[in-house]
N, C-alpha and C. Protein backbone atom coordinates (compact mmCIF):
# COMPACT_ATOMS: atom_id res chain seq x y z
N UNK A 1 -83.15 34.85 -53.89
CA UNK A 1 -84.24 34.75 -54.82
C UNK A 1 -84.21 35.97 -55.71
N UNK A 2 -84.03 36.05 -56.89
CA UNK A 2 -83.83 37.15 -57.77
C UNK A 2 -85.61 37.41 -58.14
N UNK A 3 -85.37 38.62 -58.94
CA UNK A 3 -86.25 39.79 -58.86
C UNK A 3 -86.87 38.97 -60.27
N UNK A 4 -88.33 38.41 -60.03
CA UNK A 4 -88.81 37.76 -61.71
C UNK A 4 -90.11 38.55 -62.45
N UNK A 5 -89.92 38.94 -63.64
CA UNK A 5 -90.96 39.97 -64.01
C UNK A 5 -92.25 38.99 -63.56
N UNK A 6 -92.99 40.03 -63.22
CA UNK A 6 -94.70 39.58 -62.78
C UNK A 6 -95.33 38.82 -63.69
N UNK A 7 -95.03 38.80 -64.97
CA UNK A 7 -95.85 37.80 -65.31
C UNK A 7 -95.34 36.29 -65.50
N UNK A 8 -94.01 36.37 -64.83
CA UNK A 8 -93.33 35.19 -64.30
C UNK A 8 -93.55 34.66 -63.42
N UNK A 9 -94.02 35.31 -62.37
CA UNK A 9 -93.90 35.22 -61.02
C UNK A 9 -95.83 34.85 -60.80
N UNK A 10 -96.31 35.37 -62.01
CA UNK A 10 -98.14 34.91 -61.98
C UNK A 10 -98.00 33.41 -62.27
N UNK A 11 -97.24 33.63 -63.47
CA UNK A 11 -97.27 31.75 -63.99
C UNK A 11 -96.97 30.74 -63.27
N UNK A 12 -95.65 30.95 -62.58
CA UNK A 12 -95.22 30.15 -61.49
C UNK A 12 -96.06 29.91 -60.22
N UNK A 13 -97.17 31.06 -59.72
CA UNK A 13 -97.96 30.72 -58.60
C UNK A 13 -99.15 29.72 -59.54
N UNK A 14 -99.10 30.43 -60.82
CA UNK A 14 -100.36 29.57 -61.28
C UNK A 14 -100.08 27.76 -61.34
N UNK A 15 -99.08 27.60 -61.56
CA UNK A 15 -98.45 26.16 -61.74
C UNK A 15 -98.32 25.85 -60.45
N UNK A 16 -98.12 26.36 -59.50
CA UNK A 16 -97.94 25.53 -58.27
C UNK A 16 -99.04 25.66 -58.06
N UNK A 17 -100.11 26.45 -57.93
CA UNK A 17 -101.44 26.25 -57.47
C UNK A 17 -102.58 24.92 -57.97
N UNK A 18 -101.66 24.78 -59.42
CA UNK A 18 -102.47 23.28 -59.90
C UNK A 18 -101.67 22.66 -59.23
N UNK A 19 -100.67 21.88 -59.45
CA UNK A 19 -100.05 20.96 -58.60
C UNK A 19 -100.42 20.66 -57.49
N UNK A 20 -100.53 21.96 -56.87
CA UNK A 20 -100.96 21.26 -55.19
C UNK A 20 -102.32 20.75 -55.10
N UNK A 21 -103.56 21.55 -56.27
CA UNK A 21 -105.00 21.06 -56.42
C UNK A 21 -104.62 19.01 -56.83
N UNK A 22 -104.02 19.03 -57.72
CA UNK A 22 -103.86 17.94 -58.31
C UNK A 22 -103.73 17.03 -57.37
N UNK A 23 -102.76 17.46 -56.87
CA UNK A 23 -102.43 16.47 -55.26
C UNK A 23 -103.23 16.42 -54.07
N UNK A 24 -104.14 16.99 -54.36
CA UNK A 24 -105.61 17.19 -53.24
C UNK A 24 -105.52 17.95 -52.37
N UNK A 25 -104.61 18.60 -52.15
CA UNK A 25 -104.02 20.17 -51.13
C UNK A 25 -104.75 21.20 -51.51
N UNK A 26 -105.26 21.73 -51.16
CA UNK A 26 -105.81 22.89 -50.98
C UNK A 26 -104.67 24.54 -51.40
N UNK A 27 -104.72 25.01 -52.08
CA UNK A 27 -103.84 26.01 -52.26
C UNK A 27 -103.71 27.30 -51.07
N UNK A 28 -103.39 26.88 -49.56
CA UNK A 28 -103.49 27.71 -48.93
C UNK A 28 -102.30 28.79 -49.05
N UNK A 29 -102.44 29.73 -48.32
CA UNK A 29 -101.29 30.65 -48.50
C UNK A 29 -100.16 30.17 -47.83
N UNK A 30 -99.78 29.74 -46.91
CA UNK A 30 -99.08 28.99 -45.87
C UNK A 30 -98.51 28.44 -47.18
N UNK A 31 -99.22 27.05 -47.53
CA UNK A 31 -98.59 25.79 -48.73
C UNK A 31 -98.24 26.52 -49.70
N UNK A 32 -98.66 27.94 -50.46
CA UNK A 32 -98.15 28.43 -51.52
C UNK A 32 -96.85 29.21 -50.84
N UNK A 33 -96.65 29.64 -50.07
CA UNK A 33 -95.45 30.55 -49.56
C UNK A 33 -94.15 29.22 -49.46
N UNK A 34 -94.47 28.30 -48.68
CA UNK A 34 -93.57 27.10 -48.22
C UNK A 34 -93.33 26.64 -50.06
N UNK A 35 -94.33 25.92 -50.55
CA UNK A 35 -93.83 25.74 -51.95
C UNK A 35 -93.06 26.62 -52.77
N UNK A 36 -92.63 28.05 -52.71
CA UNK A 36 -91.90 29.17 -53.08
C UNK A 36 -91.19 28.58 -52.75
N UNK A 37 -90.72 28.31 -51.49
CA UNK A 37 -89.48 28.75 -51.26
C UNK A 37 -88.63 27.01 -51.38
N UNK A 38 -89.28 25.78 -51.34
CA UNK A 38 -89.19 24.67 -51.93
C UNK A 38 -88.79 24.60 -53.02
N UNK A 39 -89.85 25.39 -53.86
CA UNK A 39 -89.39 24.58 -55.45
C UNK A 39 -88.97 25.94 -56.51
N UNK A 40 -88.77 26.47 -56.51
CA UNK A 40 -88.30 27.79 -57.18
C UNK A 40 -86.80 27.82 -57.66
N UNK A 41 -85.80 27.24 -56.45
CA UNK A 41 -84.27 27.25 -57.04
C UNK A 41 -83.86 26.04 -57.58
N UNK A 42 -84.57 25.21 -58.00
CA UNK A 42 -84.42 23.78 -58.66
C UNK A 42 -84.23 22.94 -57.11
N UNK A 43 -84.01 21.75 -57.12
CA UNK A 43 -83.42 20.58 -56.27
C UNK A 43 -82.81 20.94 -55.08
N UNK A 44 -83.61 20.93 -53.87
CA UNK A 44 -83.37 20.98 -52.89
C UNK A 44 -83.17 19.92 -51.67
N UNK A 45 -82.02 19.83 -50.48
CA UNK A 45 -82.78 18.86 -49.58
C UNK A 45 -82.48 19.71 -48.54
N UNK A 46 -83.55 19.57 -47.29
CA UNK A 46 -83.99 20.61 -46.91
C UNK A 46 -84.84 19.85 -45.31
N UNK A 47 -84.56 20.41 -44.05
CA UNK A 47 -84.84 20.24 -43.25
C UNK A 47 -86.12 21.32 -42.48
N UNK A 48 -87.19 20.17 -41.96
CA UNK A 48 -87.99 21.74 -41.57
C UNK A 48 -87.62 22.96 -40.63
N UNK A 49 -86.65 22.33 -39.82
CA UNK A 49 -85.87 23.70 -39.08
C UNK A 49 -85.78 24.76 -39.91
N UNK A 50 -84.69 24.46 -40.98
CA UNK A 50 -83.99 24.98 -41.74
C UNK A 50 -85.02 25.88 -42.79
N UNK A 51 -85.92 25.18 -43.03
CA UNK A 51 -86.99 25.79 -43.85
C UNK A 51 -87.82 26.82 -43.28
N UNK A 52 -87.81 26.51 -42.07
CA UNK A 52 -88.76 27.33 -41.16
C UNK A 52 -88.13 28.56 -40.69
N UNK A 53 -86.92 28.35 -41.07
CA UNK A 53 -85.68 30.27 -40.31
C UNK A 53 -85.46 30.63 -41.82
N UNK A 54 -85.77 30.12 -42.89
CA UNK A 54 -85.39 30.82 -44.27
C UNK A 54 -86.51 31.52 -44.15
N UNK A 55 -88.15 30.93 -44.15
CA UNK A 55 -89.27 31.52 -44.11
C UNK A 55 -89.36 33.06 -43.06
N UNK A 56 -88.87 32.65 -41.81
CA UNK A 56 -88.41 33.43 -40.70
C UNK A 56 -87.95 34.73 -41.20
N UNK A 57 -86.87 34.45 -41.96
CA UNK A 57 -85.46 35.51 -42.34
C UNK A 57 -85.92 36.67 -43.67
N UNK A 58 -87.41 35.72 -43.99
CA UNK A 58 -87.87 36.70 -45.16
C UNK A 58 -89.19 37.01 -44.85
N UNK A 59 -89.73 37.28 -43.67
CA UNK A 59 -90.98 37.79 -42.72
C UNK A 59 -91.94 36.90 -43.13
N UNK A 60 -91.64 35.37 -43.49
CA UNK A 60 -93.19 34.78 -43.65
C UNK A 60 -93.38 33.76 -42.23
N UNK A 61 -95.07 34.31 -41.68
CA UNK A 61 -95.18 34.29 -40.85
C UNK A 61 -95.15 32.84 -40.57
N UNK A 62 -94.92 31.52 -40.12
CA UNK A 62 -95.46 30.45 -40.35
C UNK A 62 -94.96 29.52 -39.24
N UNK A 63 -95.68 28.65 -38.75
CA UNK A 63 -95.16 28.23 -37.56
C UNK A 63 -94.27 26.85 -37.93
N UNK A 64 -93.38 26.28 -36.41
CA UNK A 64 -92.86 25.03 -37.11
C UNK A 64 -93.45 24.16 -37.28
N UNK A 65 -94.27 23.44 -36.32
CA UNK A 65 -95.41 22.62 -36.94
C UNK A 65 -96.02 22.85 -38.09
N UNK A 66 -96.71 24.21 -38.46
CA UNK A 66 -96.92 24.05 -39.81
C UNK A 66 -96.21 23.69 -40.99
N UNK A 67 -95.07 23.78 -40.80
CA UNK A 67 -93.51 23.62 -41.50
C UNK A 67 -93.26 22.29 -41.62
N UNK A 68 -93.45 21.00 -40.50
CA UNK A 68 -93.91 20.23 -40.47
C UNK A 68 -94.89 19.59 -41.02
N UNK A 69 -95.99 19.71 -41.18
CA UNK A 69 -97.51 19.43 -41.15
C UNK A 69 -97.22 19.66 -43.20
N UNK A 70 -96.85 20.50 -43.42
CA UNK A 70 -96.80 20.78 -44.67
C UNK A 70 -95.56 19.94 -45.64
N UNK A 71 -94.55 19.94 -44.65
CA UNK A 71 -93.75 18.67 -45.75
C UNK A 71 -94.25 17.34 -45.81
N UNK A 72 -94.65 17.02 -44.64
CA UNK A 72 -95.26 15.75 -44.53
C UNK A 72 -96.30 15.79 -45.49
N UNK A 73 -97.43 16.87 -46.24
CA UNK A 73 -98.20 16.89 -46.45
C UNK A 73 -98.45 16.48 -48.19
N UNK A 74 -97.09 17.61 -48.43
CA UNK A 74 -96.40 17.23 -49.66
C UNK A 74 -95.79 15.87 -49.88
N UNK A 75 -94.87 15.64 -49.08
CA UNK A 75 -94.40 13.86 -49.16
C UNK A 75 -95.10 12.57 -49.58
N UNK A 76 -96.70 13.33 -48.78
CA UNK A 76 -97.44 11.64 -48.98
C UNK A 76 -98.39 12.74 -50.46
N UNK A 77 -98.51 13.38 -50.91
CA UNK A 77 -98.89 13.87 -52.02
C UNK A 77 -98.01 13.62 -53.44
N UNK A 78 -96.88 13.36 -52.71
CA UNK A 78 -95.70 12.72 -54.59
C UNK A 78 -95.38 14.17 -54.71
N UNK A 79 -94.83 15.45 -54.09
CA UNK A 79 -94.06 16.33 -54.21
C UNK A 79 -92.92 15.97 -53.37
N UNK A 80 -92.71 15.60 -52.74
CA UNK A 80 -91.39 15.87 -51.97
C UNK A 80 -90.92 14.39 -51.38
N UNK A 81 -89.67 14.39 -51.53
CA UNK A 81 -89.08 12.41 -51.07
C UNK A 81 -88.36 12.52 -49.49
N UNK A 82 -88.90 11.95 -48.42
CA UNK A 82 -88.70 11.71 -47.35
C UNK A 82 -87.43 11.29 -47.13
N UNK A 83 -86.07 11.62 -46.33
CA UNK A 83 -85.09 11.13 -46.37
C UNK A 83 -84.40 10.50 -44.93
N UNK A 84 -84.92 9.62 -44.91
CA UNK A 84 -84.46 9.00 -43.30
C UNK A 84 -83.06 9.15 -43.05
N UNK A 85 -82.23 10.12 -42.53
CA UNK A 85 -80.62 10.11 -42.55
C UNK A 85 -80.37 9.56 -40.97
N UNK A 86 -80.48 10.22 -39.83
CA UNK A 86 -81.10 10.54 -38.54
C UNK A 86 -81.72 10.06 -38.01
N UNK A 87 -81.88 9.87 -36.72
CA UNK A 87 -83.05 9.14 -35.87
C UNK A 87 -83.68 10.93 -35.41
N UNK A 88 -83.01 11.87 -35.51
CA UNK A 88 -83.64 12.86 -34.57
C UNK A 88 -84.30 14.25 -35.69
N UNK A 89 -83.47 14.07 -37.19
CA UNK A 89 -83.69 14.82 -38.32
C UNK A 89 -84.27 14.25 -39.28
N UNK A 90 -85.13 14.55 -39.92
CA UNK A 90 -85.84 14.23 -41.42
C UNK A 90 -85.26 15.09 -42.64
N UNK A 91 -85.03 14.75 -43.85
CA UNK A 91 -84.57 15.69 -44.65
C UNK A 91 -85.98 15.20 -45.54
N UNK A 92 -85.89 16.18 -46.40
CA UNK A 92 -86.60 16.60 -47.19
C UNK A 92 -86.13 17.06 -48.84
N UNK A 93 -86.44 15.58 -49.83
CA UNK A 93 -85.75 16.51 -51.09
C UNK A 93 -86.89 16.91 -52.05
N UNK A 94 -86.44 17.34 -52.94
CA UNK A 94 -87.32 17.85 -53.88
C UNK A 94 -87.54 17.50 -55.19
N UNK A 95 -86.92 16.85 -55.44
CA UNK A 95 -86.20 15.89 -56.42
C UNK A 95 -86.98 14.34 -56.25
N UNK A 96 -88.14 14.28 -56.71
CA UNK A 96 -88.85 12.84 -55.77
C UNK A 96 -88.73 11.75 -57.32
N UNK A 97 -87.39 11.93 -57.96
CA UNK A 97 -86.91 10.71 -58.86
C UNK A 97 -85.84 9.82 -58.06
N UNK A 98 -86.06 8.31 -58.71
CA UNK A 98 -85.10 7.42 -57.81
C UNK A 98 -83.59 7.85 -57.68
N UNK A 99 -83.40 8.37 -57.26
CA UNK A 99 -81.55 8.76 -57.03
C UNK A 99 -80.76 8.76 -55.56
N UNK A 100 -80.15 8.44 -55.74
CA UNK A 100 -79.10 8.15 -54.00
C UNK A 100 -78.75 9.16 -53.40
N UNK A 101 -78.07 9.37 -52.26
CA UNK A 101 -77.21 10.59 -51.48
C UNK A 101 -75.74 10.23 -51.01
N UNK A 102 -75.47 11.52 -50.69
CA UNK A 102 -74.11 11.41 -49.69
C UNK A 102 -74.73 11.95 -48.59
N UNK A 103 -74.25 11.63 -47.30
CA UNK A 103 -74.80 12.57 -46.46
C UNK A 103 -73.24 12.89 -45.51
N UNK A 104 -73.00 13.79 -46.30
CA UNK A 104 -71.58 14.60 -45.54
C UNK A 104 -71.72 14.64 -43.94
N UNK A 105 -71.13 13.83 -42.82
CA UNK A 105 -70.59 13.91 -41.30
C UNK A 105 -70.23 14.87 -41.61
N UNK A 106 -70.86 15.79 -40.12
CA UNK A 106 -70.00 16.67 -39.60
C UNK A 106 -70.54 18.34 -40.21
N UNK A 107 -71.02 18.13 -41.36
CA UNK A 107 -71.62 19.39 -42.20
C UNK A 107 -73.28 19.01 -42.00
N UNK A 108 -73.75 18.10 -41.56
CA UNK A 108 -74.99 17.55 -41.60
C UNK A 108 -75.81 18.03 -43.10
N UNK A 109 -74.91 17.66 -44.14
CA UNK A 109 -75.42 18.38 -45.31
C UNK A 109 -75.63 17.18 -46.84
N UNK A 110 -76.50 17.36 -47.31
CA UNK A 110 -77.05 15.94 -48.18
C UNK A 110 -76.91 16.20 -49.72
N UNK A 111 -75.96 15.34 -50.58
CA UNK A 111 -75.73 16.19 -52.01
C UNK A 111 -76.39 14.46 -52.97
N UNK A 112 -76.51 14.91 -54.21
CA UNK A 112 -76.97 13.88 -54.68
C UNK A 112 -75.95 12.87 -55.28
N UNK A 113 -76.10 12.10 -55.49
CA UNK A 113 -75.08 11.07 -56.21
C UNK A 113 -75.78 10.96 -57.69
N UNK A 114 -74.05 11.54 -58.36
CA UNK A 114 -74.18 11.36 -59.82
C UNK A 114 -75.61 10.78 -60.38
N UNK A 115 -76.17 10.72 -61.19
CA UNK A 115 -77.18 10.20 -61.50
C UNK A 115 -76.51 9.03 -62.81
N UNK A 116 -76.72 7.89 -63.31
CA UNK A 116 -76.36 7.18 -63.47
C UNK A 116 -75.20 6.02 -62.76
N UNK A 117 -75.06 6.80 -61.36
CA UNK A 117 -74.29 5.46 -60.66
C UNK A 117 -75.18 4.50 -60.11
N UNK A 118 -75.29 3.61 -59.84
CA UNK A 118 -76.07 2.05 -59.69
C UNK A 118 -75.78 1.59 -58.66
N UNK A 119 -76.42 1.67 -57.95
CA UNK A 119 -76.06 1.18 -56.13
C UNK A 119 -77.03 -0.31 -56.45
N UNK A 120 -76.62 -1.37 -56.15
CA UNK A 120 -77.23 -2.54 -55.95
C UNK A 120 -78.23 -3.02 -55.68
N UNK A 121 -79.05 -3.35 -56.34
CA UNK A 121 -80.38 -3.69 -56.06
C UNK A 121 -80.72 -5.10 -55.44
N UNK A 122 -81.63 -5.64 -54.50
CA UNK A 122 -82.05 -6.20 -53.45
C UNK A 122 -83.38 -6.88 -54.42
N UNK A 123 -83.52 -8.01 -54.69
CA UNK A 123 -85.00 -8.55 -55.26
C UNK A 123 -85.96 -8.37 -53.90
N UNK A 124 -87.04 -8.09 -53.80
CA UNK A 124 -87.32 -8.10 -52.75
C UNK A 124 -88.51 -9.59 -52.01
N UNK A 125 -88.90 -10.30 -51.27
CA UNK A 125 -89.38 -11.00 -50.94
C UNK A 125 -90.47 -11.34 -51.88
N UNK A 126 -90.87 -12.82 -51.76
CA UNK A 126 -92.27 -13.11 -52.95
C UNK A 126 -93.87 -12.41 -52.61
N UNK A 127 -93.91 -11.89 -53.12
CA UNK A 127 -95.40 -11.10 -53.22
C UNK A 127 -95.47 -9.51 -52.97
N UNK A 128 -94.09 -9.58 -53.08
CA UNK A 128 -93.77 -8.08 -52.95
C UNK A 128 -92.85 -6.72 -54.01
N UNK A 129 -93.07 -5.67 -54.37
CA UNK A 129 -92.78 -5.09 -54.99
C UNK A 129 -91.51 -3.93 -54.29
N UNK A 130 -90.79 -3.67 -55.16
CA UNK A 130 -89.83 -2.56 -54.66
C UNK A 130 -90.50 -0.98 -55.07
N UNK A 131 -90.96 0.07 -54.19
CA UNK A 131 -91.29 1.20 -54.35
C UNK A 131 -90.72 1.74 -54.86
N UNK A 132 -89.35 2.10 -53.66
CA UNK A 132 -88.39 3.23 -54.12
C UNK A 132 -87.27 2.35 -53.68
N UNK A 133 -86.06 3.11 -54.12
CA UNK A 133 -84.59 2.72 -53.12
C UNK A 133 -83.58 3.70 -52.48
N UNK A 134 -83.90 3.72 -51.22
CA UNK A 134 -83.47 5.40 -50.59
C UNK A 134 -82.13 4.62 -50.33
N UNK A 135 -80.89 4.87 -50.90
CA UNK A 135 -79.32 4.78 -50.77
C UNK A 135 -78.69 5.64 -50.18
N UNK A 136 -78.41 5.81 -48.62
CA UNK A 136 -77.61 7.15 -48.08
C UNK A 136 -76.48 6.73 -47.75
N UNK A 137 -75.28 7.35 -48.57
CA UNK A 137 -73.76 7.38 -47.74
C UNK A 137 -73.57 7.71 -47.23
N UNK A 138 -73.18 7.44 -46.04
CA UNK A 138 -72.09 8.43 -45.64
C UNK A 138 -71.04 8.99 -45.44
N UNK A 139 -70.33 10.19 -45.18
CA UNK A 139 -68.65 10.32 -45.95
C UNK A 139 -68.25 11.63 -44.77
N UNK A 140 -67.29 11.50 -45.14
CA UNK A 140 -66.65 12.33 -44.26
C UNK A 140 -65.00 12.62 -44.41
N UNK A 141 -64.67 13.84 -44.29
CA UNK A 141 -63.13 13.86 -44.84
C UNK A 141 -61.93 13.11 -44.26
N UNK A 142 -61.65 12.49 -45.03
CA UNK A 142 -60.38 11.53 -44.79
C UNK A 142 -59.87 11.73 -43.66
N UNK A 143 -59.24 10.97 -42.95
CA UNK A 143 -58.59 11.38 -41.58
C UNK A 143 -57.34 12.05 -41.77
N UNK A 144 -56.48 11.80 -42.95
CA UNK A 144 -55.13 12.18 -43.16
C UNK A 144 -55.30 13.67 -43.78
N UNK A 145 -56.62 13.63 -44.15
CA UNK A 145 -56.46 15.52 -45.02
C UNK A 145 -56.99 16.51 -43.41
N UNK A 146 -57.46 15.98 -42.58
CA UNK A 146 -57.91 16.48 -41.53
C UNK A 146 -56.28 17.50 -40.75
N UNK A 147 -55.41 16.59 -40.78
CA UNK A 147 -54.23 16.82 -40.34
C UNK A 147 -53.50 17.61 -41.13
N UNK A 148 -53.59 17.92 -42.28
CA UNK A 148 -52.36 18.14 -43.47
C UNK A 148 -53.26 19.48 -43.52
């Protein structure tokens, strides 16, 4: 996280502090520290483990449940897009426009797919509407470059 003059760093708390009002969240310190570290480097996907030892690694105090409690919190607020990869992991992107993934085996790591590629769309049953369309690949390095 680079060094941003203060009255950068005012504006940016001031903008996330509406956002989260907007979304009916409460601007606690907890949700403003976690939103730092969320939305600040552009497009993230992001696991609460993972979120919770970055927070860790830079003395913010915060528990994992709260780490929890707070993506979830954001998710159903229209900040953050839920990413079912896993039966045992949730990812978390930041990026909550319709767009697909890869989800790299083996790196357990989630990148976006080009934006203008077109994964197939599904009409969905009569009386019903399509929300979103969560598209996850998965990929993994060739078996023959594994060897070579």
């Amino acid at each position: 996280m680079g060094h941003a003059e203060p009255h950068t760093a005012i504006c940016w708390v001031s903008r996330v502090q509406r956002e989260l009002k907007h979304a009916g969240l409460r601007p606690t310190r907890q949700r403003l520290l976690l939103a730092s570290l969320l939305f600040r480097g552009g497009d993230r996907h992001v696991t609460a483990e993972a979120l919770h030892l970055e927070a860790e690694r830079l003395g913010i105090s915060v528990s994992l449940a709260t780490v929890y409690n707070t993506l979830h919190q954001f998710t159903e607020a229209g900040l953050l897009r839920a990413l079912a990869v896993e039966a045992t992991k949730a990812y978390f992107d930041t990026n909550v426009s319709d767009h697909h993934h890869f989800f790299i085996e083996g790196e357990n790591r989630i990148v976006d797919i080009p934006e203008g590629v077109v994964v197939g769309e599904v009409p969905p049953p009569d009386g019903m509407e399509i929300v979103n369309i969560d598209v996850v690949i998965r990929i993994r390095p060739k078996r023959d470059a594994l060897r070579g």
